[in-house]
Protein backbone atom coordinates (compact mmCIF):
# COMPACT_ATOMS: atom_id res chain seq x y z
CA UNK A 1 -35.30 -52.94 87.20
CA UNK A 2 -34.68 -56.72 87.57
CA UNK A 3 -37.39 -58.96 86.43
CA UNK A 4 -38.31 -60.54 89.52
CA UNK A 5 -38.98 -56.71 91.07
CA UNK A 6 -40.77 -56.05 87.48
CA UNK A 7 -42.56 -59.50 88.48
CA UNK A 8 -43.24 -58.22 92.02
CA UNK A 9 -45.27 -55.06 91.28
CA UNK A 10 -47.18 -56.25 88.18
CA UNK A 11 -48.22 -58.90 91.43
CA UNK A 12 -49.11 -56.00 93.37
CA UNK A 13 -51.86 -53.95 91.31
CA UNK A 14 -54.69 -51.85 92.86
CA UNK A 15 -57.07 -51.96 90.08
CA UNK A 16 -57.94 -55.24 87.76
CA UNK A 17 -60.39 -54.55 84.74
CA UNK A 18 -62.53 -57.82 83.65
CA UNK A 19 -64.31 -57.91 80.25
CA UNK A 20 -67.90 -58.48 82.30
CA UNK A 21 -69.53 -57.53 85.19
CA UNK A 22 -69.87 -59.91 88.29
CA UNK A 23 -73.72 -60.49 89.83
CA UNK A 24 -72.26 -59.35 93.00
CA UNK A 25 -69.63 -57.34 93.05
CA UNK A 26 -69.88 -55.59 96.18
CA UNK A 27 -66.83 -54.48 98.60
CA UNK A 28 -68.03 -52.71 101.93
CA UNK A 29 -64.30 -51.61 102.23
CA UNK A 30 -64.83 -49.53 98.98
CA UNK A 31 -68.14 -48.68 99.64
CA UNK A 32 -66.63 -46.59 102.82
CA UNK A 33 -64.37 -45.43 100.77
CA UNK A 34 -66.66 -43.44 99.10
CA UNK A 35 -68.61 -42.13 102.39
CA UNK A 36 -67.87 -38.43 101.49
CA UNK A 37 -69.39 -38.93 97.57
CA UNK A 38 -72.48 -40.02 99.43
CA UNK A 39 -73.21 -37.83 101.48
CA UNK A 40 -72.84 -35.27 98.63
CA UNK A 41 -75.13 -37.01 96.66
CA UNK A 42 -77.39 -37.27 99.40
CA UNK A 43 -77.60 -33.55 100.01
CA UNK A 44 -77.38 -32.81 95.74
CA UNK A 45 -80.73 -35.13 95.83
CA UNK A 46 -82.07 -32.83 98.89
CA UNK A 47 -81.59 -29.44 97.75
CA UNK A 48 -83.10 -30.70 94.18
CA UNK A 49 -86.00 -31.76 96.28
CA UNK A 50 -86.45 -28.45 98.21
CA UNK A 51 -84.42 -25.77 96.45
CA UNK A 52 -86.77 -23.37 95.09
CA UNK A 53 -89.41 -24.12 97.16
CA UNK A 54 -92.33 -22.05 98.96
CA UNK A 55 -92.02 -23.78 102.29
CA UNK A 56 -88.61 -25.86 101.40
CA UNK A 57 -88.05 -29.12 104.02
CA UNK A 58 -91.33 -27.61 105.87
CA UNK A 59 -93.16 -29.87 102.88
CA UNK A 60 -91.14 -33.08 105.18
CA UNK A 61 -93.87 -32.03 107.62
CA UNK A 62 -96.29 -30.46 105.90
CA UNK A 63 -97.28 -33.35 103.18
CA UNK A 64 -98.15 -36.14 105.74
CA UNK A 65 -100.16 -34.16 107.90
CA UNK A 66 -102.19 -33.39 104.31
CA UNK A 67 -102.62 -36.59 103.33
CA UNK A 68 -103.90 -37.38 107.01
CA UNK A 69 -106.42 -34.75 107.15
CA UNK A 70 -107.70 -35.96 103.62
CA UNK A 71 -107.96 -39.86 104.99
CA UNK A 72 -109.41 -38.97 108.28
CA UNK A 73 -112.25 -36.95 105.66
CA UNK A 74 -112.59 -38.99 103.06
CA UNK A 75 -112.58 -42.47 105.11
CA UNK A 76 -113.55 -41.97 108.55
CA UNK A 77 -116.37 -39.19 107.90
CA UNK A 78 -117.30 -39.61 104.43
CA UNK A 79 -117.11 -43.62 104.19
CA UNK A 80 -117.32 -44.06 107.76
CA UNK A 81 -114.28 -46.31 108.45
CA UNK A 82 -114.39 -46.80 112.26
CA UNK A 83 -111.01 -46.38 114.26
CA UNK A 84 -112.33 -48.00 117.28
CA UNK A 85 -111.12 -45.59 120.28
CA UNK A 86 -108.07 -44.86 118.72
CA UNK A 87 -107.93 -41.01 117.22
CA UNK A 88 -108.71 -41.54 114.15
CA UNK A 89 -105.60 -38.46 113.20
CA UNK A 90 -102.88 -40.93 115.22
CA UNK A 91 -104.61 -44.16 113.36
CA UNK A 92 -104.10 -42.37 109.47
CA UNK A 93 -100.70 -41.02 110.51
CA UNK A 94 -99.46 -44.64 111.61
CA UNK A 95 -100.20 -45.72 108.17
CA UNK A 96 -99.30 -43.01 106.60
CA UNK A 97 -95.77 -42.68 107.93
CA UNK A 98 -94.77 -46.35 107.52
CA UNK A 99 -96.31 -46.19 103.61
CA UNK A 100 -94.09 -42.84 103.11
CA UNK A 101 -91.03 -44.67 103.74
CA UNK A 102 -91.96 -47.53 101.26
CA UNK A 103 -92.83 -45.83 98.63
CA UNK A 104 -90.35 -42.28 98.48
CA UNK A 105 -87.72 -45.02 99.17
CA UNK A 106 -88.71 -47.25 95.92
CA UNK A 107 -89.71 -44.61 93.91
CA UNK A 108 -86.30 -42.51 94.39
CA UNK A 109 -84.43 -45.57 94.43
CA UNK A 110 -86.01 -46.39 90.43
CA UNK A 111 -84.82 -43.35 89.48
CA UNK A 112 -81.20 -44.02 90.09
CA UNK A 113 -80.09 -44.59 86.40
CA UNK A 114 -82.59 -42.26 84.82
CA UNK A 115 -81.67 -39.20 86.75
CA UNK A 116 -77.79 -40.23 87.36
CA UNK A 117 -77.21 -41.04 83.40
CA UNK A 118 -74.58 -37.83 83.01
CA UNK A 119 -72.81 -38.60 86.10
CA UNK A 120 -71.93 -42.56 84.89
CA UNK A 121 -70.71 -40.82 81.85
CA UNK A 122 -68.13 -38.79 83.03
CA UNK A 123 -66.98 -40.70 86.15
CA UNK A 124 -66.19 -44.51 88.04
CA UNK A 125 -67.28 -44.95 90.77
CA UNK A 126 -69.62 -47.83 91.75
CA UNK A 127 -72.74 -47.11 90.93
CA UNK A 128 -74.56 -48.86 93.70
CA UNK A 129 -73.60 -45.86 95.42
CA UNK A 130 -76.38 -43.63 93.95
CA UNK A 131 -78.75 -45.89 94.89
CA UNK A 132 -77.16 -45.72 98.51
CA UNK A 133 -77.43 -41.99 98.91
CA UNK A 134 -80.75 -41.79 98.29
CA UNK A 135 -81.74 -44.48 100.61
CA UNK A 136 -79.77 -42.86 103.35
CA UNK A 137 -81.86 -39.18 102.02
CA UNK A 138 -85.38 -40.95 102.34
CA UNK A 139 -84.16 -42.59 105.79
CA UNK A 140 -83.46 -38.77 107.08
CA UNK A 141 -86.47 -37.99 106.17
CA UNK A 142 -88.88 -41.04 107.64
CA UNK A 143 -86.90 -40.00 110.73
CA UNK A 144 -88.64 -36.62 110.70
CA UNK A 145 -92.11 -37.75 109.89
CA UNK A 146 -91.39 -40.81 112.48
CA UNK A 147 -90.81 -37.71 115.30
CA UNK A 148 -94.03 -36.34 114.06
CA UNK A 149 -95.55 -39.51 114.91
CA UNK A 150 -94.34 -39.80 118.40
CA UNK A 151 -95.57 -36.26 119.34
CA UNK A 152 -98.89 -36.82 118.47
CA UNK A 153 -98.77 -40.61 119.87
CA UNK A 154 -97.30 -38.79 123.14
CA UNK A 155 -99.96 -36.35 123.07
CA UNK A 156 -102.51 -38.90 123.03
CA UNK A 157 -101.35 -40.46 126.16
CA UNK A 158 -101.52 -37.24 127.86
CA UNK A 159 -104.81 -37.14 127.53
CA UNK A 160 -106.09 -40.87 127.75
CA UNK A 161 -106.89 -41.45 124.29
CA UNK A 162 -104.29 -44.63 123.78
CA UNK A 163 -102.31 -46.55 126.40
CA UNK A 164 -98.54 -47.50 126.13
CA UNK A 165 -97.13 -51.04 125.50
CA UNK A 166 -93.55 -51.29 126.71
CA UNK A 167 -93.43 -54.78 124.71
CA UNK A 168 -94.68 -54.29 121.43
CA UNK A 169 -92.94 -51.15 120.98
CA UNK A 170 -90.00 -52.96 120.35
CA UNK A 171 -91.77 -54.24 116.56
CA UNK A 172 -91.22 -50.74 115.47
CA UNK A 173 -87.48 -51.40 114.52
CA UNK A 174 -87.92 -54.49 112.67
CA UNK A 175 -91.09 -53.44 110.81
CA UNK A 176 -88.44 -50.64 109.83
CA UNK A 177 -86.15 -52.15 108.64
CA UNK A 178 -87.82 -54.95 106.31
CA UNK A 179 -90.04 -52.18 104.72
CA UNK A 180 -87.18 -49.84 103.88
CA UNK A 181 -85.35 -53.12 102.27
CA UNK A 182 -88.58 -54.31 100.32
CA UNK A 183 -88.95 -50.60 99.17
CA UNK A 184 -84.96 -50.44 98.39
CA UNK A 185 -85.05 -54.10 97.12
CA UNK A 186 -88.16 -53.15 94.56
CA UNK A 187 -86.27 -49.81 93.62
CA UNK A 188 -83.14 -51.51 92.26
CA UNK A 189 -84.97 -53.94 90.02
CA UNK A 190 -87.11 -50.99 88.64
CA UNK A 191 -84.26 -48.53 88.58
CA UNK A 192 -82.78 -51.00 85.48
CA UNK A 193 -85.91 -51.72 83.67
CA UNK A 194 -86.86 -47.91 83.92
CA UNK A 195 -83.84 -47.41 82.02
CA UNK A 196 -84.37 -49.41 79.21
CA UNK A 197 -87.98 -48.67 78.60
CA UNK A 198 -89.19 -44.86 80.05
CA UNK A 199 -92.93 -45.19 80.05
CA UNK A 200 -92.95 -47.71 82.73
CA UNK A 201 -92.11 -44.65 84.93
CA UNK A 202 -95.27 -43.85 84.61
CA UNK A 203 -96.77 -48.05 85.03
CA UNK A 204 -94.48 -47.94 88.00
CA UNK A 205 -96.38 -44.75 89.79
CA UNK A 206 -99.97 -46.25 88.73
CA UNK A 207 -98.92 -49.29 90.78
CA UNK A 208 -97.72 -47.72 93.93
CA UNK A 209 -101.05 -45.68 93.68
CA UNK A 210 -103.22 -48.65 93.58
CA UNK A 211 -100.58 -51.20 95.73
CA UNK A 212 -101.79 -48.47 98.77
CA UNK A 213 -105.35 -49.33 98.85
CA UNK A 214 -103.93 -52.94 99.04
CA UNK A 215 -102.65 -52.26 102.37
CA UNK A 216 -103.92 -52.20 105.76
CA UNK A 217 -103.49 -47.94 105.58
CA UNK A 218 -106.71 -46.32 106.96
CA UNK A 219 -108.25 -49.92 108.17
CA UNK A 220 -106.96 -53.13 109.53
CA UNK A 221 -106.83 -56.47 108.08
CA UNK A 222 -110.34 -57.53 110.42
CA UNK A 223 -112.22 -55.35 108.53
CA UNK A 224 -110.99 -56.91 104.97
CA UNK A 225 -114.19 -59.15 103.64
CA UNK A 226 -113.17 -63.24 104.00
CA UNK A 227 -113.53 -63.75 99.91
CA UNK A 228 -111.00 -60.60 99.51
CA UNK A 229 -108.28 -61.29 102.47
CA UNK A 230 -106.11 -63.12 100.12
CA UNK A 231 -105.18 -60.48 98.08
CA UNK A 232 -104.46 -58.56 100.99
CA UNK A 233 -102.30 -61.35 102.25
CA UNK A 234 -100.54 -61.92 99.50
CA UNK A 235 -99.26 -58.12 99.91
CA UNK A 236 -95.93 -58.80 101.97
CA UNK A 237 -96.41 -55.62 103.34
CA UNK A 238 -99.93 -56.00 104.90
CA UNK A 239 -98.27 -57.49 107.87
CA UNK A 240 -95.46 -54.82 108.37
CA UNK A 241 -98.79 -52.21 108.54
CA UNK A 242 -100.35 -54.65 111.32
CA UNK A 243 -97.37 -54.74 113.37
CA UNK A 244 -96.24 -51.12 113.29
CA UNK A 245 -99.83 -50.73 114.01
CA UNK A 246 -99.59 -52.74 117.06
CA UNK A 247 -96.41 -51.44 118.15
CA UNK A 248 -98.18 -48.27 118.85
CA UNK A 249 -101.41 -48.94 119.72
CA UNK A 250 -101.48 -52.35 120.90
CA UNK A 251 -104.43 -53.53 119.17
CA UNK A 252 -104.54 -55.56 115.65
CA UNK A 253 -104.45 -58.93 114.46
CA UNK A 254 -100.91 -59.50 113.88
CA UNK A 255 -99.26 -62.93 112.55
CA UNK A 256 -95.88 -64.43 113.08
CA UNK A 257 -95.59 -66.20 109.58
CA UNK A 258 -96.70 -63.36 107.84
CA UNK A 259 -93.96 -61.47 109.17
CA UNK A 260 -91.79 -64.53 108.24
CA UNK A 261 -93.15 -64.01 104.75
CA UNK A 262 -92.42 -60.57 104.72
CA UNK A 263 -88.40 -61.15 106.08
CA UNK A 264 -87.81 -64.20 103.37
CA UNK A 265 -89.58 -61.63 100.61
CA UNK A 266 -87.15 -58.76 101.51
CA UNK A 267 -84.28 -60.69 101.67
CA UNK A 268 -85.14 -62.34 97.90
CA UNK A 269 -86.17 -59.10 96.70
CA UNK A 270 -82.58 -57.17 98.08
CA UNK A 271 -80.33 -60.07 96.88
CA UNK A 272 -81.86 -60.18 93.35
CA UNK A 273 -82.20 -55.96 93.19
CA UNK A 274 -78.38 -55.95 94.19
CA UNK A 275 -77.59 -58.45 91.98
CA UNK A 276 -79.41 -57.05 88.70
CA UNK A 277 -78.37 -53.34 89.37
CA UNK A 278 -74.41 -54.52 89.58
CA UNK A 279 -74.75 -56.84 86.35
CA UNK A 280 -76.20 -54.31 84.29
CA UNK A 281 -75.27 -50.97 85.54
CA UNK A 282 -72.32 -50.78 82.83
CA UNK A 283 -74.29 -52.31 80.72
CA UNK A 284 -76.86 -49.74 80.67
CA UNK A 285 -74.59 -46.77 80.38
CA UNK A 286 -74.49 -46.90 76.85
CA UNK A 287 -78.84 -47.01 76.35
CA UNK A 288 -79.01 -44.07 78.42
């Protein structure tokens, strides 16, 4: 072989290995690529969800409709939270479904190194990808507990309880989409530090416990005292509760630069998550 056709294929190389990681380091093209390892991952991370089970996926179902039951109880007959006359079932299960999708989508998304460490070990591919899968896993399932939602919100209008509002409806799709990437965003950043030190596993679950009495869940932001709004407002997703609140029922006091605040804080929040899981997922390959 000549050396200008040695020159020409050494030109010509698929692969390049650098001694450090780039902050972003992110091609959609090979992303694709690897469509077929996520869905595998995806449905690995669903049958270790469900396998075994009593009621399997039923619990997709079965675990919101709970949790309702226990906040219409506890809140609107115990406490005596008023709903106004919106059902006070559809009112919890608004909440309810929107906070499900935040926080199963950060919490699985912080577990990406921790419960992935003896795949990195044994294969390339990039790593991101993990993270990916079970995004696109706790998507599926907001999509079932978002159909549960419009049967009882149809069921309602049946029988005069709510009325429909063709324009707000359309809030629903935003309010989706910056929740899921605050919830991804959040994951990503906690997925590395969860890695390097365990017990804030358990940190991280105290403060999604407490973080849901900080939003607008079972009440809305009118009936937050004046002296105690701000720490509600600070919350970038108090708003995102208002308006998927609205989109439904119509009713709420919703606020444009809030939801401004939220979309800027998503966007920081993704961008920085990407960012720190790329630069030190090789990095923490050899601490776990």
């Amino acid at each position: 072989m000549s050396k200008k056709e040695i020159d020409h294929e050494l030109l010509n190389w698929e692969w390049e290995i650098k001694p450090e990681t780039s902050w972003w380091n992110i091609s959609l093209s090979e992303l694709y690529s690897y469509k077929d390892l996520i869905l595998q991952l995806t449905r690995k991370e669903f049958l270790g969800l469900y396998q075994q089970t009593l009621l399997g996926p039923f619990w997709v179902l079965l675990q919101p409709l709970l949790t309702v039951l226990v906040y219409v109880f506890v809140f609107n007959n115990v406490i005596g939270i008023s709903t106004g006359s919106v059902p006070p079932f559809l009112f919890n299960l608004i909440g309810i479904t929107l906070w499900s999708l935040f926080s199963e989508t950060f919490l699985q998304t912080s577990k990406a190194f921790s419960q992935n460490a003896d795949i990195f070990n044994k294969v390339y591919f990039p790593r991101i990808i993990v993270a990916i899968s079970s995004l696109w896993l706790q998507l599926k399932l907001f999509s079932v507990n978002l159909l549960l939602l419009f049967v009882v919100y149809i069921f309602c209008l049946i029988i005069g309880k709510v009325d429909f509002n063709f324009g707000p409806a359309f809030l629903i799709f935003p309010v989706i989409v910056i929740t899921t990437g605050i919830g991804f965003g959040g994951g990503l950043i906690f997925s590395v530090l969860t890695a390097k030190y365990r017990d804030l596993m358990s940190f991280m679950n105290l403060i999604i416990r407490l973080l849901m009495f900080v939003c607008p869940i079972f009440f809305t932001l009118s009936m937050v005292p004046e002296k105690l709004k701000w720490l509600v407002m600070i919350n970038p997703l108090s708003s995102l509760f208002e308006y998927f609140r609205y989109a439904f029922l119509g009713t709420g006091s919703v606020d444009n630069l809030q939801l401004l605040y939220s979309t800027i804080f998503m966007i920081v929040v993704v961008c920085f998550g990407v960012m720190l899981f790329n630069k030190m997922s090789d990095k923490l390959i050899d601490i776990l």
